[in-house]
Protein backbone atom coordinates (compact mmCIF):
# COMPACT_ATOMS: atom_id res chain seq x y z
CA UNK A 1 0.00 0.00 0.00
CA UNK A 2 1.47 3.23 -0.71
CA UNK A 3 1.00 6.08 1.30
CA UNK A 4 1.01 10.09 0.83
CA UNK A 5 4.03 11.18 2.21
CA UNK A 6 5.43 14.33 4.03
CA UNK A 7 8.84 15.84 4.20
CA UNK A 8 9.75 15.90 8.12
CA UNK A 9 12.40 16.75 10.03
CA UNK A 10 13.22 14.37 13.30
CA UNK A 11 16.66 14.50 15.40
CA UNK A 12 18.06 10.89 15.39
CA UNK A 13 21.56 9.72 17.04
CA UNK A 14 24.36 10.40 14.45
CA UNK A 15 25.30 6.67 15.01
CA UNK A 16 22.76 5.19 13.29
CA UNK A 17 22.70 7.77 10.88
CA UNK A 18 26.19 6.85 10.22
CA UNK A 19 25.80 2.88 9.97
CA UNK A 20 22.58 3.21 8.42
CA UNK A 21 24.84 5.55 5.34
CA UNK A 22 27.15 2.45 5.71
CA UNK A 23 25.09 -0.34 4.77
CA UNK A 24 23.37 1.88 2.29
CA UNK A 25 26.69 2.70 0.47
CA UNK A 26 27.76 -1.33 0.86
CA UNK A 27 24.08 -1.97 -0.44
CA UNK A 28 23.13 -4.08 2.27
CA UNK A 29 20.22 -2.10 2.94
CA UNK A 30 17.96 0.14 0.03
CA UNK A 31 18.91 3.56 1.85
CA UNK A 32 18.37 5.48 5.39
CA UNK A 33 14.90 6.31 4.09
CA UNK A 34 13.45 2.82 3.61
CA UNK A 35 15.25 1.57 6.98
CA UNK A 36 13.36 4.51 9.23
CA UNK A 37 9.93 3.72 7.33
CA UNK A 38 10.18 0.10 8.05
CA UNK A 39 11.41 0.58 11.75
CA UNK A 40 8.61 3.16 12.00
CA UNK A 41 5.92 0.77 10.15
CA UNK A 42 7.19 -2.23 12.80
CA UNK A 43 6.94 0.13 15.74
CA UNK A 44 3.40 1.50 14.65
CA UNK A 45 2.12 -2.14 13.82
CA UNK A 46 3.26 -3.14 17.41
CA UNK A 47 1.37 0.13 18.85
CA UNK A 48 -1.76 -1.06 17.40
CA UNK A 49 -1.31 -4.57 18.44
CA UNK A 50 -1.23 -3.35 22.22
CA UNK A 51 -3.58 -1.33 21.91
CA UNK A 52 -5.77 -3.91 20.74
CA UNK A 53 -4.44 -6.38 23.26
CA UNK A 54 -5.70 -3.62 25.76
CA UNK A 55 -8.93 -3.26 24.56
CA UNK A 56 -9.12 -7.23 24.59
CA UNK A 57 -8.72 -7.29 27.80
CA UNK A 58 -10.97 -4.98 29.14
CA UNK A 59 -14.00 -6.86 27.02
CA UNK A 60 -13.11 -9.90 29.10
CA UNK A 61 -13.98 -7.95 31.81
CA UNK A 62 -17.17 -6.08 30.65
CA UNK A 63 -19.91 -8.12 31.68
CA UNK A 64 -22.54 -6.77 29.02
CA UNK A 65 -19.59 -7.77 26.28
CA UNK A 66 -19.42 -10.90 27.60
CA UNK A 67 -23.23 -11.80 27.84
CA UNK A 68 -23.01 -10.18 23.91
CA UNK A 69 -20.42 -12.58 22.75
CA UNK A 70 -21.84 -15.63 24.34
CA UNK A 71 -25.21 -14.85 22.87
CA UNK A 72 -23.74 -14.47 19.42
CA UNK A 73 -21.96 -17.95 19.98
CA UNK A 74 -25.02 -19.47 20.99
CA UNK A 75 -27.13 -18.41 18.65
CA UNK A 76 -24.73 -19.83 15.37
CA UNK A 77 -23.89 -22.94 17.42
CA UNK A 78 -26.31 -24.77 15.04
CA UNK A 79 -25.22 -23.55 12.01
CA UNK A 80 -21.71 -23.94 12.96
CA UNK A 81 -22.50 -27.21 13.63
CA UNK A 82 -23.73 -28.26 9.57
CA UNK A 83 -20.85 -26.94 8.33
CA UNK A 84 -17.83 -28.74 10.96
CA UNK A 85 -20.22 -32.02 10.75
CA UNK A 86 -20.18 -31.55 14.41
CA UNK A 87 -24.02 -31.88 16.11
């Protein structure tokens, strides 16, 4: 998926600006660009997934959820059961 993009200007550690420029010049990486999207794509996808974890969590403890889910569960139990074979 490619996304709209926006020039920005962020302070990293000259270190990793310097091994990044490194492996980019040996061609062991695309360039400094690509490496700070992906780490930034990795880092957001991990956001996301605690945040969801989070949420998760506090449906297992929300009563009216709960009752919700199990409700749903029960009432496709049959069908659910034609199509494993299971009865």
């Amino acid at each position: 998926m490619k996304l709209d993009t926006v020039r920005y200007t962020a302070t990293l550690p000259m270190v990793y600006i310097d091994e990044l420029k490194t492996l980019a010049k040996d061609r062991k990486i695309p360039s400094v660009n690509h490496v700070i999207n992906e780490a930034l794509d990795e880092y957001m996808k991990n956001m996301k997934a605690a945040q969801y974890e989070a949420l998760m969590k506090a449906a297992g403890r929300d009563d009216a959820f709960l009752a919700r889910t199990v409700g749903c569960s029960e009432d496709f139990r049959f069908i659910d059961s034609e199509v494993s074979g299971e009865w």
